[in-house]
Protein backbone atom coordinates (compact mmCIF):
# COMPACT_ATOMS: atom_id res chain seq x y z
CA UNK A 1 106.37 -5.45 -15.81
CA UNK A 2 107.84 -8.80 -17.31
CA UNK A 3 111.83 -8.77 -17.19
CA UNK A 4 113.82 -9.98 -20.20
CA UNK A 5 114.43 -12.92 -17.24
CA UNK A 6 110.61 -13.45 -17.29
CA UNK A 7 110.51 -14.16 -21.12
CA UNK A 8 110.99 -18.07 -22.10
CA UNK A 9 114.00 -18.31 -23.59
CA UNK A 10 115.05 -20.43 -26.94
CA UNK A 11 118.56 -21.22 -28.54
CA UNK A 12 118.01 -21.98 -32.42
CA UNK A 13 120.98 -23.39 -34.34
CA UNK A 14 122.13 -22.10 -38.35
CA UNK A 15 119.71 -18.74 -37.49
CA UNK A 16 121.76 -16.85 -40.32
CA UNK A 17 119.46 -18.09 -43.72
CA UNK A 18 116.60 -20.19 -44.46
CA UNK A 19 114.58 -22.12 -42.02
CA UNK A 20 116.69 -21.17 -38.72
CA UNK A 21 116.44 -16.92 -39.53
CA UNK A 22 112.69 -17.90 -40.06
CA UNK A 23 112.24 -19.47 -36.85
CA UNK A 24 114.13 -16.92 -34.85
CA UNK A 25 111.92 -14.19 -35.99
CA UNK A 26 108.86 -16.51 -35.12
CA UNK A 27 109.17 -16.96 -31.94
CA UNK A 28 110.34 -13.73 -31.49
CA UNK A 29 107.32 -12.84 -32.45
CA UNK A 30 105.47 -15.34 -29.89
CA UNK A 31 106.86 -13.88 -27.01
CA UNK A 32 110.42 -15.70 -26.58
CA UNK A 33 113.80 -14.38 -26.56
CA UNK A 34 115.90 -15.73 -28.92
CA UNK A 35 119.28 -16.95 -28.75
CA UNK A 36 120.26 -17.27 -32.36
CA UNK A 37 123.12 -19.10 -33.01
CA UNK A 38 125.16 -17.76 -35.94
CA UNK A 39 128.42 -19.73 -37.56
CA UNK A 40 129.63 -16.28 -38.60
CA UNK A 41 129.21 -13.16 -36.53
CA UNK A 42 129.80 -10.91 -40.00
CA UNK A 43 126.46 -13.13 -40.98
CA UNK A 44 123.56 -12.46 -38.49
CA UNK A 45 123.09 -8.75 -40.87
CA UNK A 46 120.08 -10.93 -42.37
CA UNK A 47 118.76 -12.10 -40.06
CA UNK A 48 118.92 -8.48 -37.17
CA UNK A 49 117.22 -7.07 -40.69
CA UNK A 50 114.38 -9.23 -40.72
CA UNK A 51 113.75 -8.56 -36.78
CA UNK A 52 114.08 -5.22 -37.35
CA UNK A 53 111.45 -5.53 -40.05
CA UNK A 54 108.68 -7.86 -37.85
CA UNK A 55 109.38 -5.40 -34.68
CA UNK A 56 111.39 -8.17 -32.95
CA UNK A 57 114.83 -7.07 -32.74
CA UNK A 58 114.95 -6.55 -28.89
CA UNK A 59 114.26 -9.97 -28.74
CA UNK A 60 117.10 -12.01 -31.12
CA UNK A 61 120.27 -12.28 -29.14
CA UNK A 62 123.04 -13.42 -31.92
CA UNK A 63 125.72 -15.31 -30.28
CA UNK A 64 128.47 -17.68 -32.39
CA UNK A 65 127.69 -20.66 -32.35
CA UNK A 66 129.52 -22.74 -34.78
CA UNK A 67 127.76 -26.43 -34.32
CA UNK A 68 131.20 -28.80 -34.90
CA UNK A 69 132.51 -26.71 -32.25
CA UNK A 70 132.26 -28.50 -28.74
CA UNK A 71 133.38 -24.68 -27.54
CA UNK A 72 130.91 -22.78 -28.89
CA UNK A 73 128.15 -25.05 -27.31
CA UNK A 74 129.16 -24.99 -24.63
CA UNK A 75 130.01 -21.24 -24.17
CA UNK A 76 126.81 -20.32 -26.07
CA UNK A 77 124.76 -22.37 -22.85
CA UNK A 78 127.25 -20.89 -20.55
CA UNK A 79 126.14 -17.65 -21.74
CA UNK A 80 122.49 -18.96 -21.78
CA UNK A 81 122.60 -19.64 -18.01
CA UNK A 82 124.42 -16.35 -16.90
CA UNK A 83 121.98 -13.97 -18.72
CA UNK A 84 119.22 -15.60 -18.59
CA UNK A 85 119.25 -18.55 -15.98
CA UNK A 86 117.00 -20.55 -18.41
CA UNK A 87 116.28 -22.38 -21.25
CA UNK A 88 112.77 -23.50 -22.36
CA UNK A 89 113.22 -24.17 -26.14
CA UNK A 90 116.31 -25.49 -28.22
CA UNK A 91 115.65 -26.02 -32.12
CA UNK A 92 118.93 -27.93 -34.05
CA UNK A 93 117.96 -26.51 -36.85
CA UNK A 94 121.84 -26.24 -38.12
CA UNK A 95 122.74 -28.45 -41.10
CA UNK A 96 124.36 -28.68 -44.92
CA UNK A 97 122.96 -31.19 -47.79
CA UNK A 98 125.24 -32.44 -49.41
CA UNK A 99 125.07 -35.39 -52.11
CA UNK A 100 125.86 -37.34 -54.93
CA UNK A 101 125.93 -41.45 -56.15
CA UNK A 102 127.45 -43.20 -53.07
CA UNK A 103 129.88 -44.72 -55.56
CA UNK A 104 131.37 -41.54 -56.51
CA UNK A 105 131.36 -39.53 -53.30
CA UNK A 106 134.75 -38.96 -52.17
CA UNK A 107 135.57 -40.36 -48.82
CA UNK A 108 135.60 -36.84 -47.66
CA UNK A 109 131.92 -35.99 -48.22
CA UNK A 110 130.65 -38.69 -45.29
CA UNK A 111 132.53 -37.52 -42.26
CA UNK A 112 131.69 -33.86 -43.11
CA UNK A 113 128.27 -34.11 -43.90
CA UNK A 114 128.17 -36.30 -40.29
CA UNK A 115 129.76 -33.64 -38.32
CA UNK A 116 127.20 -30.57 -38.87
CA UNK A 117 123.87 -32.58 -39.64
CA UNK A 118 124.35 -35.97 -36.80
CA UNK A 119 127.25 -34.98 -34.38
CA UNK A 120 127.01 -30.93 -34.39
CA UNK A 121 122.98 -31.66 -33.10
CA UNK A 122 124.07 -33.77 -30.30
CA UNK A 123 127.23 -32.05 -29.20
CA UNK A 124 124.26 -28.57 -28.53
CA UNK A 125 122.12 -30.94 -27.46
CA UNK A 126 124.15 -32.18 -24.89
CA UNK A 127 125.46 -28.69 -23.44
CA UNK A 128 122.30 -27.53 -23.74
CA UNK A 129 120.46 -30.37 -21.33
CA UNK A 130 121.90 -29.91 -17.99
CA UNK A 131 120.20 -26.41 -17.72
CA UNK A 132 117.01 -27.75 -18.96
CA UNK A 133 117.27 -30.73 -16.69
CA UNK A 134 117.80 -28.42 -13.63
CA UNK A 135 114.82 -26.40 -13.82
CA UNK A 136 112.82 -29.50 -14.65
CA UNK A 137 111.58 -28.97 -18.24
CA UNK A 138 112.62 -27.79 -21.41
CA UNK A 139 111.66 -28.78 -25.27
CA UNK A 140 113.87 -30.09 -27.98
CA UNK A 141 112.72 -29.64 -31.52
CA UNK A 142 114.90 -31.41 -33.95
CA UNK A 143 114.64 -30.27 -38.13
CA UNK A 144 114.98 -33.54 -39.88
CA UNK A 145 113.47 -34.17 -43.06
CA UNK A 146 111.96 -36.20 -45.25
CA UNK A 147 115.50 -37.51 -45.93
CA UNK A 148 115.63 -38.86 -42.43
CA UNK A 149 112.39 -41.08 -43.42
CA UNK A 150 113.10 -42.15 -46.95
CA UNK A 151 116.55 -42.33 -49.01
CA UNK A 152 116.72 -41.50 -52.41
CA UNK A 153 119.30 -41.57 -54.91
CA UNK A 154 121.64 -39.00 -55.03
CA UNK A 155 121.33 -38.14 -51.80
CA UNK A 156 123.10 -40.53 -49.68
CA UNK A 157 125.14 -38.50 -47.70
CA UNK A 158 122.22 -35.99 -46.51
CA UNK A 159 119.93 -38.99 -45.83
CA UNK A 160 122.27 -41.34 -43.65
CA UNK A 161 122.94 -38.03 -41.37
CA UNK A 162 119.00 -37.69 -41.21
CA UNK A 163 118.30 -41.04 -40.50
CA UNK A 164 120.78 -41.13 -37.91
CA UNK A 165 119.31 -38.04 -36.06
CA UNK A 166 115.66 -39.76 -36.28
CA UNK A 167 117.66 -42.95 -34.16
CA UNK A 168 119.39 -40.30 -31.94
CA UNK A 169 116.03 -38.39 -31.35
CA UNK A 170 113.97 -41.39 -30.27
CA UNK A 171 116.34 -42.60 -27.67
CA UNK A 172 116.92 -39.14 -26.62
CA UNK A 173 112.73 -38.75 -25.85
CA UNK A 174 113.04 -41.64 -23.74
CA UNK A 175 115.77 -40.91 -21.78
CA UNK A 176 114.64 -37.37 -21.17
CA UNK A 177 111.43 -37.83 -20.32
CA UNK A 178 111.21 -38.13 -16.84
CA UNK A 179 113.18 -34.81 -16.19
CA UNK A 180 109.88 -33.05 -17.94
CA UNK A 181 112.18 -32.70 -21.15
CA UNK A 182 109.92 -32.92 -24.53
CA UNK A 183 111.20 -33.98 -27.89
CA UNK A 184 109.80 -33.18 -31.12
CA UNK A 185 110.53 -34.09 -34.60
CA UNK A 186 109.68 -31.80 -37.73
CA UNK A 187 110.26 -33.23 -40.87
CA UNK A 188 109.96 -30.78 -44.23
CA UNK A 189 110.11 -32.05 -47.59
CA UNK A 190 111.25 -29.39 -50.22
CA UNK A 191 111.12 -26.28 -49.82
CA UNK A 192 113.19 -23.21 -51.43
CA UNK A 193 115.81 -21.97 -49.06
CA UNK A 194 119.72 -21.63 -49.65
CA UNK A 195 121.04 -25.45 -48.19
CA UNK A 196 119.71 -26.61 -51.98
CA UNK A 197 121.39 -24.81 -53.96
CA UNK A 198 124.47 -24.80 -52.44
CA UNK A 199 124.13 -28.76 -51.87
CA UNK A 200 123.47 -28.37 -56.15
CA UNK A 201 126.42 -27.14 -56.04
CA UNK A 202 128.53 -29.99 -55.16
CA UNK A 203 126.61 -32.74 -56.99
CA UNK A 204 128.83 -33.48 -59.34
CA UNK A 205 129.72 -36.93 -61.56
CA UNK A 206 132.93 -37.57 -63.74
CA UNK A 207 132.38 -37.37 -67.47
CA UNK A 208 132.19 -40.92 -68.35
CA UNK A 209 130.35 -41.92 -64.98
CA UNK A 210 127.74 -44.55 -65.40
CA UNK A 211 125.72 -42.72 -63.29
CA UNK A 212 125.19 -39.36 -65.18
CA UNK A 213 121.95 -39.95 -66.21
CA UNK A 214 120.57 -40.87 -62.79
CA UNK A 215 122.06 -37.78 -61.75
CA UNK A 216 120.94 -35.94 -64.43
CA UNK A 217 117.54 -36.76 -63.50
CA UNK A 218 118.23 -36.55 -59.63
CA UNK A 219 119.12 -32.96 -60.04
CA UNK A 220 116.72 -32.20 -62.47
CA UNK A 221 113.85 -33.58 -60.09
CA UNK A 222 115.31 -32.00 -56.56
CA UNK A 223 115.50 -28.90 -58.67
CA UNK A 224 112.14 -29.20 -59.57
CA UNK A 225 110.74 -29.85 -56.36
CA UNK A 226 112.65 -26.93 -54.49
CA UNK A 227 110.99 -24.05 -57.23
CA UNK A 228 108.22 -25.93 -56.57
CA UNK A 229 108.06 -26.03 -52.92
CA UNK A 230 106.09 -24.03 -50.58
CA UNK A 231 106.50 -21.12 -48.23
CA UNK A 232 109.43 -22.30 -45.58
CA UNK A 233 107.38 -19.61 -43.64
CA UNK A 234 105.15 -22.63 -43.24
CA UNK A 235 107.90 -24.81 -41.92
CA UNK A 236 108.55 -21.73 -39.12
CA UNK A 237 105.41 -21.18 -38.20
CA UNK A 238 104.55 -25.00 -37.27
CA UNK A 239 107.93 -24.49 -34.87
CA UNK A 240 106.71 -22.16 -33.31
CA UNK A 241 103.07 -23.87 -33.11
CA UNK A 242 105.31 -26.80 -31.60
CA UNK A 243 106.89 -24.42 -29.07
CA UNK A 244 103.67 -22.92 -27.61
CA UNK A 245 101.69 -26.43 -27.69
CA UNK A 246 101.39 -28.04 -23.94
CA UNK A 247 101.38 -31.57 -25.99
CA UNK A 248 102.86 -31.86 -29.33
CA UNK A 249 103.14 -35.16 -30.92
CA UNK A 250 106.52 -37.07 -31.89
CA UNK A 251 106.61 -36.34 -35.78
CA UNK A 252 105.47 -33.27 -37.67
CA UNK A 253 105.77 -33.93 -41.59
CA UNK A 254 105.07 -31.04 -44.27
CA UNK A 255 104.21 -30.33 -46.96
CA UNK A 256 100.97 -32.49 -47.34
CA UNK A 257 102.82 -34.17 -50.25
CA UNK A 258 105.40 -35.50 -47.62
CA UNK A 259 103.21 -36.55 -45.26
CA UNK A 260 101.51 -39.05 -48.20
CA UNK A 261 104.85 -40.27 -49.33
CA UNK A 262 105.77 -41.52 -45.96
CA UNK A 263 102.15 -42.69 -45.46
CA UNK A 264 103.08 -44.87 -48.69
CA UNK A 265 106.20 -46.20 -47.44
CA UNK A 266 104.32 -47.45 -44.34
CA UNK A 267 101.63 -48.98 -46.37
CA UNK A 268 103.40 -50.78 -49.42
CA UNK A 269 105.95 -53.42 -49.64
CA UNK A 270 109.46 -52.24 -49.65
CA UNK A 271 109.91 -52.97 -53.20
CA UNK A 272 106.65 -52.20 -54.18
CA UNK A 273 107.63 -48.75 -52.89
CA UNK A 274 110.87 -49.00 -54.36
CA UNK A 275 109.97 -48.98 -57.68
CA UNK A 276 107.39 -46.07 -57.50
CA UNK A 277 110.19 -44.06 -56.06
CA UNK A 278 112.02 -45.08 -59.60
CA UNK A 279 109.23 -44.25 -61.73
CA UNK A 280 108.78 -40.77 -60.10
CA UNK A 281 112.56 -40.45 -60.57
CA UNK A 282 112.23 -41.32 -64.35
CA UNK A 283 109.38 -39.39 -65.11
CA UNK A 284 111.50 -35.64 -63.92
């Protein structure tokens, strides 16, 4: 009879909403035991109801795990290697979107949006690779987004911390490689879970700003395209595809509509691409 010790063992990052309480109950479901990381203790009630609903709850193991805390990484592996002496999976799936017209985002808005989406994923990352290194393999699977591939207006902020994970991700592959660490990238476009609307929420432009109708129409189109977006079951379920695969590849883009618009950004001239980006926008 398998042992909780026997089951492989994954740490998931923001598991209290949206993609990350998704994920949990995923792999849950494909055998792991999950270590869901939770900012607020008083917020895992979604997510133990969810388990409870798919049959997994034996199997999610909420710990806090506040990412821009180097203290709760590191006691969340600490904990990690005492109870169960191993970690095969880690998914940085923690992050906030937050936005605006780079000429109007207070100075404020950079640093923060830095510290959960770019510097919380490689302060886990880091406490979580000596016990993967140890045993000899592990797999990382970072949630980017189609924000870490292409900017676009409004959403500065969100796409610089995206961008710089893609940097930190393909250095980290390289480096890791040899100690049978694996590094995958999955990169969603739009779909409808809570970091939207509370990123809506904050995308605001002074009265007389020159740039209220591009905002306008920014909001109007993100808006758009998160009603309009598809299951973020989808976006779990390819995790957990990525988790139980003995050779992913590097990238992973979704929808089908992302994985075109990056294919187009490859295959036209920057400007070229630049101003079909602007005619989308204008057309919202």
């Amino acid at each position: 009879m398998k042992t909780r010790q026997d089951h492989p063992v994954a740490l998931v990052t923001g598991s209290s909403s949206g993609f990350g309480l998704l994920i949990c109950v995923e792999l849950a479901l494909r055998g792991f035991i999950v270590v869901a990381g939770i900012r607020r203790p008083e917020a895992q009630a979604g997510l133990m109801e969810a388990a409870e609903r798919a049959g997994v709850r034996e199997r999610i193991d909420p710990v806090q795990l506040e990412v821009t805390s180097e203290t709760d990484a590191e006691r969340a592996v600490s904990y990690i290697r005492g109870q169960y002496r191993r970690l095969d999976m880690l998914v940085n799936n923690a992050g906030t979107a937050l936005g605006g017209l780079i000429e109007e985002v207070p100075a404020a808005v950079w640093p923060e949006q830095m510290e959960t989406n770019f510097h919380g994923t490689v302060r886990v990352t880091r406490s979580a690779l000596p016990l993967m290194r140890e045993r000899g393999k592990g797999r990382i699977i970072q949630m980017s987004s189609i924000s870490g591939r292409i900017g676009f207006p409004g959403y500065g902020p969100y796409a610089a911390s995206k961008f710089a994970l893609e940097g930190f991700s393909e250095c980290l592959a390289l480096e890791v490689r040899p100690f049978g660490i694996d590094v995958v990238m999955v990169e969603p476009g739009a779909y409808g879970t809570p970091i939207w609307n509370k990123g809506f929420a904050r995308m605001n432009a002074a009265p007389n700003s020159p740039y209220r109708n591009m905002l306008d129409k920014v909001l109007a189109f993100s808006r758009k395209s998160a009603e309009q977006g598809g299951d973020p079951r989808e976006v779990a379920g390819l995790v957990a595809d990525i988790a139980c695969m003995k050779r992913p590849a590097f990238r992973y883009a979704l929808p089908r509509s992302t994985k075109w618009t990056i294919r187009a950004k490859t295959a036209l001239p920057g400007r070229l691409f630049q101003r079909m980006m602007a005619y989308i926008l204008d057309k919202a």
